[in-house]
Protein backbone atom coordinates (compact mmCIF):
# COMPACT_ATOMS: atom_id res chain seq x y z
CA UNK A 1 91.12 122.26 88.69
CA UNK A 2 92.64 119.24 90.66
CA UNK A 3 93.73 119.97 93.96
CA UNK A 4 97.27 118.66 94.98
CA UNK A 5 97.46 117.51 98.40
CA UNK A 6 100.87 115.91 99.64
CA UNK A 7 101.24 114.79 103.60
CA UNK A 8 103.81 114.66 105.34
CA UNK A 9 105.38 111.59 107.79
CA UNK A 10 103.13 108.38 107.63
CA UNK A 11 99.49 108.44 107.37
CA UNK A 12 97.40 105.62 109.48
CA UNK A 13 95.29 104.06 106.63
CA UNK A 14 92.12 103.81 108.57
CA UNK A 15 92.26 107.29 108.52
CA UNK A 16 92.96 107.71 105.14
CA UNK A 17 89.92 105.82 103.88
CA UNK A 18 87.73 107.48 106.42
CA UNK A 19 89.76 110.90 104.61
CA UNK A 20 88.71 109.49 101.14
CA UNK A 21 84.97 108.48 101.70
CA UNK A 22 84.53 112.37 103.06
CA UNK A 23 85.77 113.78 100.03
CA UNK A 24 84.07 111.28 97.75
CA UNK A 25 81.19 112.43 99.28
CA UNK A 26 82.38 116.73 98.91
CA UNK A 27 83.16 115.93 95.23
CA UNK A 28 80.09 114.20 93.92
CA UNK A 29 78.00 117.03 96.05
CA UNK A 30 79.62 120.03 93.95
CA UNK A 31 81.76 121.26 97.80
CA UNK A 32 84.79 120.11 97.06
CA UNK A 33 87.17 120.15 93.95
CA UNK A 34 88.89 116.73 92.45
CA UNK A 35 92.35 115.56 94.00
CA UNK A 36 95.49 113.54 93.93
CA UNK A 37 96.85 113.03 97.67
CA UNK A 38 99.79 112.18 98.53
CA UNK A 39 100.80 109.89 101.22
CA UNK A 40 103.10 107.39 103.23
CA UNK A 41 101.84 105.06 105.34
CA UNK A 42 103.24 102.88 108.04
CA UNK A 43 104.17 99.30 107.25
CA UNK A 44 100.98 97.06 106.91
CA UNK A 45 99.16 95.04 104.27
CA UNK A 46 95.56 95.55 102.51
CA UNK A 47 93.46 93.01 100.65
CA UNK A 48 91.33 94.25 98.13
CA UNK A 49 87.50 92.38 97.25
CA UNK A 50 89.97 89.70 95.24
CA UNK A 51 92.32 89.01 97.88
CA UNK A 52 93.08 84.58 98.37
CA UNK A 53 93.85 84.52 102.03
CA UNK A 54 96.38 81.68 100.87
CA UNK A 55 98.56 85.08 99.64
CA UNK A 56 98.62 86.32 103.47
CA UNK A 57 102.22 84.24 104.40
CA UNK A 58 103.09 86.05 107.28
CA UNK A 59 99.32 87.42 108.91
CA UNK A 60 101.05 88.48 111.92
CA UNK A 61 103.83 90.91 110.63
CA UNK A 62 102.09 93.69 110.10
CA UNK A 63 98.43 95.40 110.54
CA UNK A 64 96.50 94.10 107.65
CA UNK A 65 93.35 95.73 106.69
CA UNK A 66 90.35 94.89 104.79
CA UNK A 67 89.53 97.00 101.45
CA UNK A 68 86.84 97.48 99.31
CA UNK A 69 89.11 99.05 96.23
CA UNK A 70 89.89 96.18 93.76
CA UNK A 71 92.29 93.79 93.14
CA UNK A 72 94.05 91.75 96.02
CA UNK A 73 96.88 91.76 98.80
CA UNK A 74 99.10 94.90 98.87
CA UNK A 75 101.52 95.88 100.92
CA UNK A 76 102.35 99.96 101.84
CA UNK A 77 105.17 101.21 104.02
CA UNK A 78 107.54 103.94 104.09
CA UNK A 79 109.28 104.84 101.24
CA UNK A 80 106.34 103.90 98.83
CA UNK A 81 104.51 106.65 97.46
CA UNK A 82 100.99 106.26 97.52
CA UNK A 83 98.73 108.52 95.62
CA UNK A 84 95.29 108.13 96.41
CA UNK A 85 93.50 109.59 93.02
CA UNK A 86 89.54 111.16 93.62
CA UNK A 87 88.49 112.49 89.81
CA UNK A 88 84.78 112.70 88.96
CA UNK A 89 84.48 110.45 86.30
CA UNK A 90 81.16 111.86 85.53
CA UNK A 91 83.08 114.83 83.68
CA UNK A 92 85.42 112.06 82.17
CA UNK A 93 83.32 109.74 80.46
CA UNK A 94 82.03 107.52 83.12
CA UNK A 95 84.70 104.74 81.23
CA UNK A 96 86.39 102.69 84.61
CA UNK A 97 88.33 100.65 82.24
CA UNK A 98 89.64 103.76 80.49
CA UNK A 99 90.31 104.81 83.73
CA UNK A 100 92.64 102.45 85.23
CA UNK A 101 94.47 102.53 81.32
CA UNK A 102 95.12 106.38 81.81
CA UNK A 103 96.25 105.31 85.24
CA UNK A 104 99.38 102.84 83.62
CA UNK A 105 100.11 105.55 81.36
CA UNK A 106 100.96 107.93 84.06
CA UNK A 107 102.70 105.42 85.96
CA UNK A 108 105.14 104.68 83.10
CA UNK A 109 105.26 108.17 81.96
CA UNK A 110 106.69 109.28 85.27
CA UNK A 111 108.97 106.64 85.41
CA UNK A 112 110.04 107.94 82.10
CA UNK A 113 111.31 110.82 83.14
CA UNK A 114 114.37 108.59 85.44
CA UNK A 115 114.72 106.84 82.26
CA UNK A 116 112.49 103.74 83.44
CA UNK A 117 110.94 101.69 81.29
CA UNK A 118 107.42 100.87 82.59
CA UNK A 119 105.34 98.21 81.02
CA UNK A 120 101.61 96.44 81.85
CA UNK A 121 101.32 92.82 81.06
CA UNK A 122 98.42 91.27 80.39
CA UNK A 123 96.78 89.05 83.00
CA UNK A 124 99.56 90.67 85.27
CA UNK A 125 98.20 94.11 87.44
CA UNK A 126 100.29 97.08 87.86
CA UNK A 127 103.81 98.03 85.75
CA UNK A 128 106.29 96.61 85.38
CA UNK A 129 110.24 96.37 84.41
CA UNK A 130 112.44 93.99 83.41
CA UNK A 131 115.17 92.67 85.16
CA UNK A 132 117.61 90.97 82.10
CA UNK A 133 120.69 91.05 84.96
CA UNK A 134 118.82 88.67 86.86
CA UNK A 135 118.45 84.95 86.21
CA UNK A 136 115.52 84.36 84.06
CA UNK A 137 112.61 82.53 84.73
CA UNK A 138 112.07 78.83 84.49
CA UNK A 139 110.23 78.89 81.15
CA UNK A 140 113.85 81.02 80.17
CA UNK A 141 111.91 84.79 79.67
CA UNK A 142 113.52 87.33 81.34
CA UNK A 143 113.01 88.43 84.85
CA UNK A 144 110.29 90.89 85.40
CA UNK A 145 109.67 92.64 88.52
CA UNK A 146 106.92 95.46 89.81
CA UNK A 147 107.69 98.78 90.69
CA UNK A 148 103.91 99.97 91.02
CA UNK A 149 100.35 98.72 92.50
CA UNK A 150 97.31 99.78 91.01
CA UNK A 151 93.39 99.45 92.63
CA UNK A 152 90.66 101.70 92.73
CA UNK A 153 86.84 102.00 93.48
CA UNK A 154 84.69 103.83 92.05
CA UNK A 155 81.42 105.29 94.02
CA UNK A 156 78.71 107.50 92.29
CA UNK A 157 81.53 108.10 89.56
CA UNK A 158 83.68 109.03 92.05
CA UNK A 159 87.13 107.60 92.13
CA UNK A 160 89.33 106.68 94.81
CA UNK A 161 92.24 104.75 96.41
CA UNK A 162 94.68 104.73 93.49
CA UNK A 163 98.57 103.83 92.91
CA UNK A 164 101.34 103.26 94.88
CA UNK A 165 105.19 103.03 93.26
CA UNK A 166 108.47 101.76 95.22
CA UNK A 167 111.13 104.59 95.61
CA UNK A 168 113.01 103.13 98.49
CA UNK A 169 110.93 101.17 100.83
CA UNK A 170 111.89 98.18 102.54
CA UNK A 171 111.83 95.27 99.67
CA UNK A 172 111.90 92.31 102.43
CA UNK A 173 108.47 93.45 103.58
CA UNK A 174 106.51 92.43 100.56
CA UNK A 175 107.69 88.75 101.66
CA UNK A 176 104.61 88.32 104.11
CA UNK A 177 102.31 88.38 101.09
CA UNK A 178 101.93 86.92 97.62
CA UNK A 179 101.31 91.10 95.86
CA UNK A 180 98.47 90.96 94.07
CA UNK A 181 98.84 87.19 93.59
CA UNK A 182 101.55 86.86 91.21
CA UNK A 183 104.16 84.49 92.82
CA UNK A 184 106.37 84.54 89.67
CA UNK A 185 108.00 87.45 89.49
CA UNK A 186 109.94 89.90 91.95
CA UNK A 187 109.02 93.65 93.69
CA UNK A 188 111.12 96.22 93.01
CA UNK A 189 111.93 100.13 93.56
CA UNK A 190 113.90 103.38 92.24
CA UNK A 191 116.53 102.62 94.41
CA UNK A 192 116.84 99.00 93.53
CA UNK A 193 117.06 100.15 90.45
CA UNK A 194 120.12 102.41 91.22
CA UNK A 195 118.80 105.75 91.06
CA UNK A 196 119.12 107.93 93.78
CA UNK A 197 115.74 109.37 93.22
CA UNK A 198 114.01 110.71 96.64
CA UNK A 199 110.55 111.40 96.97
CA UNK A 200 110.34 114.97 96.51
CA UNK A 201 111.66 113.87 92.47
CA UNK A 202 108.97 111.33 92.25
CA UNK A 203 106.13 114.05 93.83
CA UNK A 204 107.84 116.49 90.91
CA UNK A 205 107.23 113.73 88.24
CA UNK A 206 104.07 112.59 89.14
CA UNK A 207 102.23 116.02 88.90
CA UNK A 208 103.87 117.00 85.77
CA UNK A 209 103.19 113.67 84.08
CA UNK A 210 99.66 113.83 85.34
CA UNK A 211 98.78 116.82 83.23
CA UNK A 212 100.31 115.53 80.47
CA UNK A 213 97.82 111.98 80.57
CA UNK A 214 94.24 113.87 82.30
CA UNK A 215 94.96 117.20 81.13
């Protein structure tokens, strides 16, 4: 049984990975059952073990904190749901690739259920949508933009850290980094998307479409 955790206001992130490392620990020791948590956090950016320092524009806007989950420079703030993700892949076939593939599907099959189409692109991490109301891009393909961040470790076939997806937090603030190191293409959210979809929906969505992908 996966436990369900959801907290509310913001969470400091320090405290979150210190949160994480604990359970990690619980789970691979038989005390503690696997879990999706829930969380806000206040503005700042992370860099993941990829991270080009040359995608930190703006180093004194927010916190920024050092990560040892993959991929590169994220930013988390209110109105971005962040679901940290600790499953013992042990029981689930000790596959990290698989992993982070179940992990797109239940990003796009949540946003599926506000009629959002998600998509992955090769070479490109996280989902994606496009934007064809926008100009397109300079080799004339249409305008993508991402609506979700994906990065996880993986200790003693533990998993944790996770995904985040926009609902409605402040777009501007993704302008002191280069996310993930894709300077192409936009960041956007729910709400930029014209749904009025609150957080509660997305909490709603993401636990029903999670059963649907893990079981």
């Amino acid at each position: 049984m996966v436990e369900w955790i959801r907290s509310e206001g913001l969470t400091g992130y320090p405290q979150a990975v210190d949160w994480m490392e604990a359970r990690v620990a619980a789970i691979h020791a038989g005390d503690a059952p696997e879990c999706v948590w829930l969380v806000e956090h206040p503005p700042l950016y992370t860099a993941g073990t990829s991270a080009n320092r040359a995608d930190l524009v703006d180093p004194d806007r927010f916190d920024v904190f050092q990560t040892r989950r993959g991929g590169q420079y994220t930013y988390h703030g209110p109105g971005q749901r962040v679901a940290y993700v600790l499953l013992d892949l042990n029981a689930r076939g000790r596959d990290v690739r698989k992993f982070v593939q179940q992990l797109e599907a239940w990003v796009i099959a949540t946003l599926d259920r506000f009629n959002v189409t998600g998509e992955i692109r090769e070479g490109r991490v996280g989902v994606w949508v496009t934007r064809p109301e926008k100009p397109p891009l300079a080799d004339g393909t249409v305008a993508e933009d991402k609506i979700a961040a994906i990065g996880v470790r993986v200790r003693k076939w533990i998993s944790y850290h996770g995904l985040s997806i926009n609902v409605e937090p402040d777009l501007d603030h993704f302008s002191g980094i280069v996310p993930c190191g894709i300077a192409d293409h936009g960041v956007t959210s729910l709400v930029d998307l014209g749904l009025p979809v609150t957080m509660a929906d997305l909490d709603a969505a993401l636990e029903q479409s999670f059963e649907e992908v893990f079981g």
